[in-house]
PDB file of N, CA and C in Angstrom:
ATOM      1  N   UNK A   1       0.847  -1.179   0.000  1.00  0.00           N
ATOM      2  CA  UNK A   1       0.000   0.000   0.000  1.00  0.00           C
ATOM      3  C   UNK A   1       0.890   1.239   0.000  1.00  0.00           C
ATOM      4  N   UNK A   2       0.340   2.041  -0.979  1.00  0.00           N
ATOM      5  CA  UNK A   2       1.384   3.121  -1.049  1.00  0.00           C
ATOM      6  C   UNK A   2       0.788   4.336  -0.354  1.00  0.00           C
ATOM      7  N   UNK A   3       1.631   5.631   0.242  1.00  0.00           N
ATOM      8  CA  UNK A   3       1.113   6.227   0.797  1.00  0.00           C
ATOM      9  C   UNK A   3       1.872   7.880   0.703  1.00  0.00           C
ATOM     10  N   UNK A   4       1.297   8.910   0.200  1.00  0.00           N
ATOM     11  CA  UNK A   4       2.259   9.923   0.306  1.00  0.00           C
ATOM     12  C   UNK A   4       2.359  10.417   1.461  1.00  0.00           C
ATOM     13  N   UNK A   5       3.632  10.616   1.925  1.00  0.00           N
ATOM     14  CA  UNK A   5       4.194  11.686   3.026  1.00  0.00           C
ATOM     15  C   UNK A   5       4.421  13.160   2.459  1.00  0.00           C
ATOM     16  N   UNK A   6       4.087  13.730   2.884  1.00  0.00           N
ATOM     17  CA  UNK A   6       4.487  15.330   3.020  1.00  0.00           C
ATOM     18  C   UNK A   6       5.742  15.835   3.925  1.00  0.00           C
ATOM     19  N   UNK A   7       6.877  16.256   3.607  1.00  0.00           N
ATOM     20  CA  UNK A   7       7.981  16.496   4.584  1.00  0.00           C
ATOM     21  C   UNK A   7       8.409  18.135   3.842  1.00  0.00           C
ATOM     22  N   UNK A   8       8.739  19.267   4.785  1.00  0.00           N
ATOM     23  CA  UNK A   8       8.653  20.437   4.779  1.00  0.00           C
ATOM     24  C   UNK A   8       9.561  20.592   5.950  1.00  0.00           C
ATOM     25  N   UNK A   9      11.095  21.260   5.413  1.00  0.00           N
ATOM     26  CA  UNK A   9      11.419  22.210   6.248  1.00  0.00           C
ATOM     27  C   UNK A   9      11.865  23.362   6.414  1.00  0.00           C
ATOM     28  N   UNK A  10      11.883  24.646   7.229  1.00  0.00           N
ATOM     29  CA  UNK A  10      12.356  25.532   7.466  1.00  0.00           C
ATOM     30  C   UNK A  10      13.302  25.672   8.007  1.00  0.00           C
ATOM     31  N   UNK A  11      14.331  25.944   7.065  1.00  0.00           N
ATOM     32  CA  UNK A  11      15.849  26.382   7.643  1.00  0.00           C
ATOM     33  C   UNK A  11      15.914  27.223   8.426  1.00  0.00           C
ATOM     34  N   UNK A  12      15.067  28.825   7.930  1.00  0.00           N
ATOM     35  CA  UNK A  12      15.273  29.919   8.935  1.00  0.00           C
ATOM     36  C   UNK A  12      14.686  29.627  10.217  1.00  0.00           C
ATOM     37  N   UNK A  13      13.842  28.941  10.166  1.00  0.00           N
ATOM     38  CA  UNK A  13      12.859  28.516  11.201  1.00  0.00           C
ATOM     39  C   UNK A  13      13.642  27.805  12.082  1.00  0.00           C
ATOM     40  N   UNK A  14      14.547  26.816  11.730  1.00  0.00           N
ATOM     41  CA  UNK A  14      15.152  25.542  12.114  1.00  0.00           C
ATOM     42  C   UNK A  14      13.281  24.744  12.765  1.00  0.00           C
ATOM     43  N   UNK A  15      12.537  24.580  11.487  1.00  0.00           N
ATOM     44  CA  UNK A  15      11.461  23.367  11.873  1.00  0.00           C
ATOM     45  C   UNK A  15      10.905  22.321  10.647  1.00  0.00           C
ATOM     46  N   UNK A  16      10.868  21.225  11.150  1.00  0.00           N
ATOM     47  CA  UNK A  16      10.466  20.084  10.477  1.00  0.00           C
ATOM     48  C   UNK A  16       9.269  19.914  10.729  1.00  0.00           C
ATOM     49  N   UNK A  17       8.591  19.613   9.656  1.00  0.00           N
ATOM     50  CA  UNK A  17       7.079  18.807   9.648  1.00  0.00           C
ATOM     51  C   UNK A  17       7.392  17.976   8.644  1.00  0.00           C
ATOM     52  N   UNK A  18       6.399  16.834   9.046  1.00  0.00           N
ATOM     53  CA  UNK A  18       6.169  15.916   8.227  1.00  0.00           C
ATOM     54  C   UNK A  18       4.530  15.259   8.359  1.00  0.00           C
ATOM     55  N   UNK A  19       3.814  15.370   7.081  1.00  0.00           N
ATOM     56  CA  UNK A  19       2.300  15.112   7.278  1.00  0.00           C
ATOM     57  C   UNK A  19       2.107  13.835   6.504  1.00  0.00           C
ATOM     58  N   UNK A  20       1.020  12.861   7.472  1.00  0.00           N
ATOM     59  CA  UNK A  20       0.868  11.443   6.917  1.00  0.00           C
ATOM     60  C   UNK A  20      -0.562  12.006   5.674  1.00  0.00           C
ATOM     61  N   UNK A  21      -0.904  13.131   6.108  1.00  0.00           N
ATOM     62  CA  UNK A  21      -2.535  13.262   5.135  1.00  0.00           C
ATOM     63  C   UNK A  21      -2.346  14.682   5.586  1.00  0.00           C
ATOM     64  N   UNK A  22      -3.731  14.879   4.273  1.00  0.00           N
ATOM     65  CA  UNK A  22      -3.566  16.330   3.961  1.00  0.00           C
ATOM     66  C   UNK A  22      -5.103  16.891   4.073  1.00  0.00           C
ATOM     67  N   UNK A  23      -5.186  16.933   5.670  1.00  0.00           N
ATOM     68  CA  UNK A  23      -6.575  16.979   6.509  1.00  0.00           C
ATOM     69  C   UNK A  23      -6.443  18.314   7.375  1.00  0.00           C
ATOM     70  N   UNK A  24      -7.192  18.574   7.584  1.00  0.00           N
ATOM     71  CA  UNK A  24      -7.331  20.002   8.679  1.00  0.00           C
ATOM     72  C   UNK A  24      -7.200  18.896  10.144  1.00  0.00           C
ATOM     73  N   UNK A  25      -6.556  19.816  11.081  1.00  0.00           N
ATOM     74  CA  UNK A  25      -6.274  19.055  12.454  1.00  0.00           C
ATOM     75  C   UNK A  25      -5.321  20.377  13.531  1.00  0.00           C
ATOM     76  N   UNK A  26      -4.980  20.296  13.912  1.00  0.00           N
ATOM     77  CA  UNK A  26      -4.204  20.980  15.470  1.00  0.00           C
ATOM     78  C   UNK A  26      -3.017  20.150  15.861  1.00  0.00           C
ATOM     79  N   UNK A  27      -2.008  21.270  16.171  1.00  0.00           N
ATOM     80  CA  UNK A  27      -1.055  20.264  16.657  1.00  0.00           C
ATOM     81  C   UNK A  27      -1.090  20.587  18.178  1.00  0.00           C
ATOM     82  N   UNK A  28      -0.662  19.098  19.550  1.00  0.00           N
ATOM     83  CA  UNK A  28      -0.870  18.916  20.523  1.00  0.00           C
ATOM     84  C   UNK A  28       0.950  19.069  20.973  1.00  0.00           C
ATOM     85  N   UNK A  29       1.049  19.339  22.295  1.00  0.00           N
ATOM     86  CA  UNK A  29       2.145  18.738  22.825  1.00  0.00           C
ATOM     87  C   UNK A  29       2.335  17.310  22.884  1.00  0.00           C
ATOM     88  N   UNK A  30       3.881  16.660  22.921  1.00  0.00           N
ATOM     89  CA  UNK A  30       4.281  16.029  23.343  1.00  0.00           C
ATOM     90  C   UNK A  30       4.975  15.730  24.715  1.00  0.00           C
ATOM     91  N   UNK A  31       5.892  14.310  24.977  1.00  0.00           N
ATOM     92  CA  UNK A  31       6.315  14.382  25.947  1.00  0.00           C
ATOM     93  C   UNK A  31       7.648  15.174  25.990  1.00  0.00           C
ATOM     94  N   UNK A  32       8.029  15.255  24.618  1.00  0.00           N
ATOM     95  CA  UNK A  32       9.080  15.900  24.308  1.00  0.00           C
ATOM     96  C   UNK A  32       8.874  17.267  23.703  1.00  0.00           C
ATOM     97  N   UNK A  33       9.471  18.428  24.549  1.00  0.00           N
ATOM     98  CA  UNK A  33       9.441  19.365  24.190  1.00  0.00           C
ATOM     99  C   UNK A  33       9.484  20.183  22.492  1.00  0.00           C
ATOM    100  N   UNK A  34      10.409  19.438  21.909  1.00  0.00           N
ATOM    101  CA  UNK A  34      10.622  19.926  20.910  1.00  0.00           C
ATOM    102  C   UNK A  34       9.706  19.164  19.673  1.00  0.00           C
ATOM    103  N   UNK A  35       8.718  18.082  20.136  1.00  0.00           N
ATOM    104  CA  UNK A  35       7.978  17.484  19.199  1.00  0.00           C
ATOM    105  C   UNK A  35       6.641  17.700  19.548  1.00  0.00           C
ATOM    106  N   UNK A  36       5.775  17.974  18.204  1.00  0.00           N
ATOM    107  CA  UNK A  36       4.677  18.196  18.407  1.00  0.00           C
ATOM    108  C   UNK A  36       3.909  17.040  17.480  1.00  0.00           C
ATOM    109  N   UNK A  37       2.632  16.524  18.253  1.00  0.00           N
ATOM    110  CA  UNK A  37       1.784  15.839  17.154  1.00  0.00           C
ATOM    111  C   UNK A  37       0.382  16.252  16.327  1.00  0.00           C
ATOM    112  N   UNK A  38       0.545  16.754  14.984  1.00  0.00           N
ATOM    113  CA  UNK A  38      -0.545  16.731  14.315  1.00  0.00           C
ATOM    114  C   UNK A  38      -1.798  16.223  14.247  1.00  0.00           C
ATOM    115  N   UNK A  39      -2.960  16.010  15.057  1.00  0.00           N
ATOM    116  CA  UNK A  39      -4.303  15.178  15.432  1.00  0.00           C
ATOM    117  C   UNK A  39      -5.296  16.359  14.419  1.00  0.00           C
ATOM    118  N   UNK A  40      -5.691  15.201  13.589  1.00  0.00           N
ATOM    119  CA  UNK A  40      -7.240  15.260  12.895  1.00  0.00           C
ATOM    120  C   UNK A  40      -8.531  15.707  13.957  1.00  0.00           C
ATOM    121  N   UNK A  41      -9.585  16.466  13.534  1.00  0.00           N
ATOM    122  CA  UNK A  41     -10.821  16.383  13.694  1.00  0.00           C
ATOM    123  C   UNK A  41     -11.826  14.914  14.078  1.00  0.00           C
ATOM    124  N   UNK A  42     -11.498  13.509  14.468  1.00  0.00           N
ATOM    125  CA  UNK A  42     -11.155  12.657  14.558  1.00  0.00           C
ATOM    126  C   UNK A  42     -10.357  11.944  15.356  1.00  0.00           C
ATOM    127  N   UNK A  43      -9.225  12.961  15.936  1.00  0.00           N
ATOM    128  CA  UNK A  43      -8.444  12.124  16.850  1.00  0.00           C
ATOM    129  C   UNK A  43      -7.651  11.350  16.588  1.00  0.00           C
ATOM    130  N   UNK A  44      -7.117  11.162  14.852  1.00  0.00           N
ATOM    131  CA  UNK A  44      -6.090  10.341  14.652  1.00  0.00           C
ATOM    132  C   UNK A  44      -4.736  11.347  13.905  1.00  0.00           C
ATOM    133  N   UNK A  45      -3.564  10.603  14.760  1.00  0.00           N
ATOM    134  CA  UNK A  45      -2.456  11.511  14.166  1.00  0.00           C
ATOM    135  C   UNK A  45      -2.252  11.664  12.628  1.00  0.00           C
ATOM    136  N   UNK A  46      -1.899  12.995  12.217  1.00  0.00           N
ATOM    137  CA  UNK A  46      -1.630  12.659  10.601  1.00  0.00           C
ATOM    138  C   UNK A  46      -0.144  13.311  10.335  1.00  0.00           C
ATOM    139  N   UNK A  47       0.113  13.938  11.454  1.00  0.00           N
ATOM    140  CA  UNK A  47       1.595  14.361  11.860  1.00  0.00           C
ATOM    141  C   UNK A  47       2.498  14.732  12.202  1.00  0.00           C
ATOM    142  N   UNK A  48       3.413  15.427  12.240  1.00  0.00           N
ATOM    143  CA  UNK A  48       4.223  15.672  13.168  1.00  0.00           C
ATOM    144  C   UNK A  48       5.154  16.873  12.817  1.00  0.00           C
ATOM    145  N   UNK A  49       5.277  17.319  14.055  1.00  0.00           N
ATOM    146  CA  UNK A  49       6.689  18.530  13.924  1.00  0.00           C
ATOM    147  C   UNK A  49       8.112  18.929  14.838  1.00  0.00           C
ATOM    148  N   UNK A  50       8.463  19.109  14.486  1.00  0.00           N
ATOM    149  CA  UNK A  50       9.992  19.103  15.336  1.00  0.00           C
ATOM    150  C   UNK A  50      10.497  20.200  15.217  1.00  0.00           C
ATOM    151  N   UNK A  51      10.818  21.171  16.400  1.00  0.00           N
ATOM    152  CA  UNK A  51      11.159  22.605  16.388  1.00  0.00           C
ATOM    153  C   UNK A  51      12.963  22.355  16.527  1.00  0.00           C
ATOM    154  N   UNK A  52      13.615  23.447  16.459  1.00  0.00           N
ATOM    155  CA  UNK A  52      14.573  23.534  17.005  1.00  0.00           C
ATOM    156  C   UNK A  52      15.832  21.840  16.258  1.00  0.00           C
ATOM    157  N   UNK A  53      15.510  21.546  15.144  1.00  0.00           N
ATOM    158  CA  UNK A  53      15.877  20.158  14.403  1.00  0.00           C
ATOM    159  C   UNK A  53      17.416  20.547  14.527  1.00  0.00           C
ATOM    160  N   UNK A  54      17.879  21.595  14.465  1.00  0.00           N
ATOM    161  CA  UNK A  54      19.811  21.251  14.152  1.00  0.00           C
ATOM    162  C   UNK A  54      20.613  20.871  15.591  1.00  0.00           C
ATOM    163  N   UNK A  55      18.949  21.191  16.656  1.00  0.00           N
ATOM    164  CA  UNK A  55      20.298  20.897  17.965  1.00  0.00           C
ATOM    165  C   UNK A  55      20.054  19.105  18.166  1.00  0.00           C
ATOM    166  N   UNK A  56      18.934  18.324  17.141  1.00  0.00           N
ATOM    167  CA  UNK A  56      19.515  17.249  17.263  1.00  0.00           C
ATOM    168  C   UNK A  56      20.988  16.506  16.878  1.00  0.00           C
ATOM    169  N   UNK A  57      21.439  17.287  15.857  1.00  0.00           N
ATOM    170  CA  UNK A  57      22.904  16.421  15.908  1.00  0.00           C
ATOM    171  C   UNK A  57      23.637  16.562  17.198  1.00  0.00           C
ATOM    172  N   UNK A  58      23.750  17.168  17.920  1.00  0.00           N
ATOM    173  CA  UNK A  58      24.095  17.177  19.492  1.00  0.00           C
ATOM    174  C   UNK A  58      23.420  16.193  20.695  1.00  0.00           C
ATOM    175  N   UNK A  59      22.397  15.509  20.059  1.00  0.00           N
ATOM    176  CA  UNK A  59      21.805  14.840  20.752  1.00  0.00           C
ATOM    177  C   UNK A  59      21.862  13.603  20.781  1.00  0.00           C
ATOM    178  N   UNK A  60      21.274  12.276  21.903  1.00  0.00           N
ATOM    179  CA  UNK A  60      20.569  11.379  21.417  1.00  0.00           C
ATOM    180  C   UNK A  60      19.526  11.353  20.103  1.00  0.00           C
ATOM    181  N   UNK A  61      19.503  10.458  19.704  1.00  0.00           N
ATOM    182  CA  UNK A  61      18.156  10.435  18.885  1.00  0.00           C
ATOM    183  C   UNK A  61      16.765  10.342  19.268  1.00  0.00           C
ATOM    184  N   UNK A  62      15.730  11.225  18.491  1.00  0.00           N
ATOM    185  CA  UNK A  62      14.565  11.532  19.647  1.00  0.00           C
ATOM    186  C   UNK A  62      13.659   9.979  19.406  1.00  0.00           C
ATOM    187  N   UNK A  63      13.145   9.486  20.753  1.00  0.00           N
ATOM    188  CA  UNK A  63      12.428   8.142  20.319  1.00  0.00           C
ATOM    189  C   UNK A  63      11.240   8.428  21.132  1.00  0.00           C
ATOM    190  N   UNK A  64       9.864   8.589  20.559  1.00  0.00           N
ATOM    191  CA  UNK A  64       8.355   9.074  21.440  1.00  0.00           C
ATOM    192  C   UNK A  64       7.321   7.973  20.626  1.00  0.00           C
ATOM    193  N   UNK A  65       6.109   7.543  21.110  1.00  0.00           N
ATOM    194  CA  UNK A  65       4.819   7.460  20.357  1.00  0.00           C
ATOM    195  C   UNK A  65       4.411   8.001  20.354  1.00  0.00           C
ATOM    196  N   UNK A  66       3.729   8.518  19.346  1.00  0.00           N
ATOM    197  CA  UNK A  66       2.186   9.831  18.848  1.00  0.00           C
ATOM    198  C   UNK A  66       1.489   8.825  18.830  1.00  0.00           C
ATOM    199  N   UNK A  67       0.516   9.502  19.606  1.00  0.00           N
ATOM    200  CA  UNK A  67      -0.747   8.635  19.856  1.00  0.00           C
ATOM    201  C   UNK A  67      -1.915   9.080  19.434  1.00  0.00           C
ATOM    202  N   UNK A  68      -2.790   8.348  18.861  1.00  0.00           N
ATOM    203  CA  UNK A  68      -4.159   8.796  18.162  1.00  0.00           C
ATOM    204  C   UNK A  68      -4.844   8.671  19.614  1.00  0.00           C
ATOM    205  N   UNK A  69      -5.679   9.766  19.519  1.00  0.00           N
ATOM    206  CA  UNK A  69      -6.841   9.372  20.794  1.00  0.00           C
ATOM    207  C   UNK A  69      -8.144   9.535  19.935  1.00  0.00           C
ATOM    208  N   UNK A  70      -9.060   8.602  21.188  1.00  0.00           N
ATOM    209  CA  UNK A  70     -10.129   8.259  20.400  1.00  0.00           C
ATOM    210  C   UNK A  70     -11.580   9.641  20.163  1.00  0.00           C
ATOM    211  N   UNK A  71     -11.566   9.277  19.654  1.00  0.00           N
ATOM    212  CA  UNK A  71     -12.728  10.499  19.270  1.00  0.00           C
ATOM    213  C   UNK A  71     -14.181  10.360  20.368  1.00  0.00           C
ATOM    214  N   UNK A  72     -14.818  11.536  20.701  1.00  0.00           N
ATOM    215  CA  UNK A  72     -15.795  11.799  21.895  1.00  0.00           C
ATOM    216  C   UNK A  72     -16.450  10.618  21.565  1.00  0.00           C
ATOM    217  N   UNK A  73     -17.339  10.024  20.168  1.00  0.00           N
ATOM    218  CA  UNK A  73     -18.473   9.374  20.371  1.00  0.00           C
ATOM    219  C   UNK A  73     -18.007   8.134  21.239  1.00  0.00           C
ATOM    220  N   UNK A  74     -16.916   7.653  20.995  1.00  0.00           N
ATOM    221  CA  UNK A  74     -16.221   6.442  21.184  1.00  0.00           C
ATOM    222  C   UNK A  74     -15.963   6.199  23.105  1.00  0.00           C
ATOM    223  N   UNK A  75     -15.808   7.375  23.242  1.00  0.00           N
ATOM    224  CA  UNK A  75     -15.404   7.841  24.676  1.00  0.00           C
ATOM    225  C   UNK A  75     -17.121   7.377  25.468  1.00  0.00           C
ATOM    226  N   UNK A  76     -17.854   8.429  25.069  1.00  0.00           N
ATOM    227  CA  UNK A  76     -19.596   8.025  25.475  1.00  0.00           C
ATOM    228  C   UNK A  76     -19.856   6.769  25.123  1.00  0.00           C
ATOM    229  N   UNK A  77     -19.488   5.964  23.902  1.00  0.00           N
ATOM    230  CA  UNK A  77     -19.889   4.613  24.022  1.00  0.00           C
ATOM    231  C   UNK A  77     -19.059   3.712  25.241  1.00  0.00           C
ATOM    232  N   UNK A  78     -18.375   3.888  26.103  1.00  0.00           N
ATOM    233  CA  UNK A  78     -17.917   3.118  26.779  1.00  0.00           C
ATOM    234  C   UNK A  78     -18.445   3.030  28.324  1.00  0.00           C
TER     235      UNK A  78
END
């Protein structure tokens, strides 16, 4: 299954995005400061952003899950 990614970055910015779909959504915090996750209208991730990308070569490598959360109806059905 094939799938396009969207990847976009800003040098002046020093920021990375990268989008799984090309949906209206909000980006949330992470546990990691410098990563943010892209969540749909829906509640499922479509992607992601990374501020501040050149002070990773100084770093570990960043390792998180983005997590889809479930959408309200789903929440009331339980």
């Amino acid at each position: 299954m094939e799938k396009e990614i969207k990847v976009w970055y800003d040098k002046e910015g020093d920021y990375l995005e990268v989008l799984f779909a090309q949906r209206e959504g909000y980006f949330k915090e992470t546990e990691n400061d410098a990563v943010m996750e892209k969540i749909d209208n829906n509640g499922e991730v479509i992607g992601f952003s990374i501020l501040k990308i050149s002070d990773l070569k100084e770093q570990k490598p960043i390792s998180l899950i983005l997590k889809s959360v479930l959408p309200k109806k789903a929440i009331s059905d339980q």
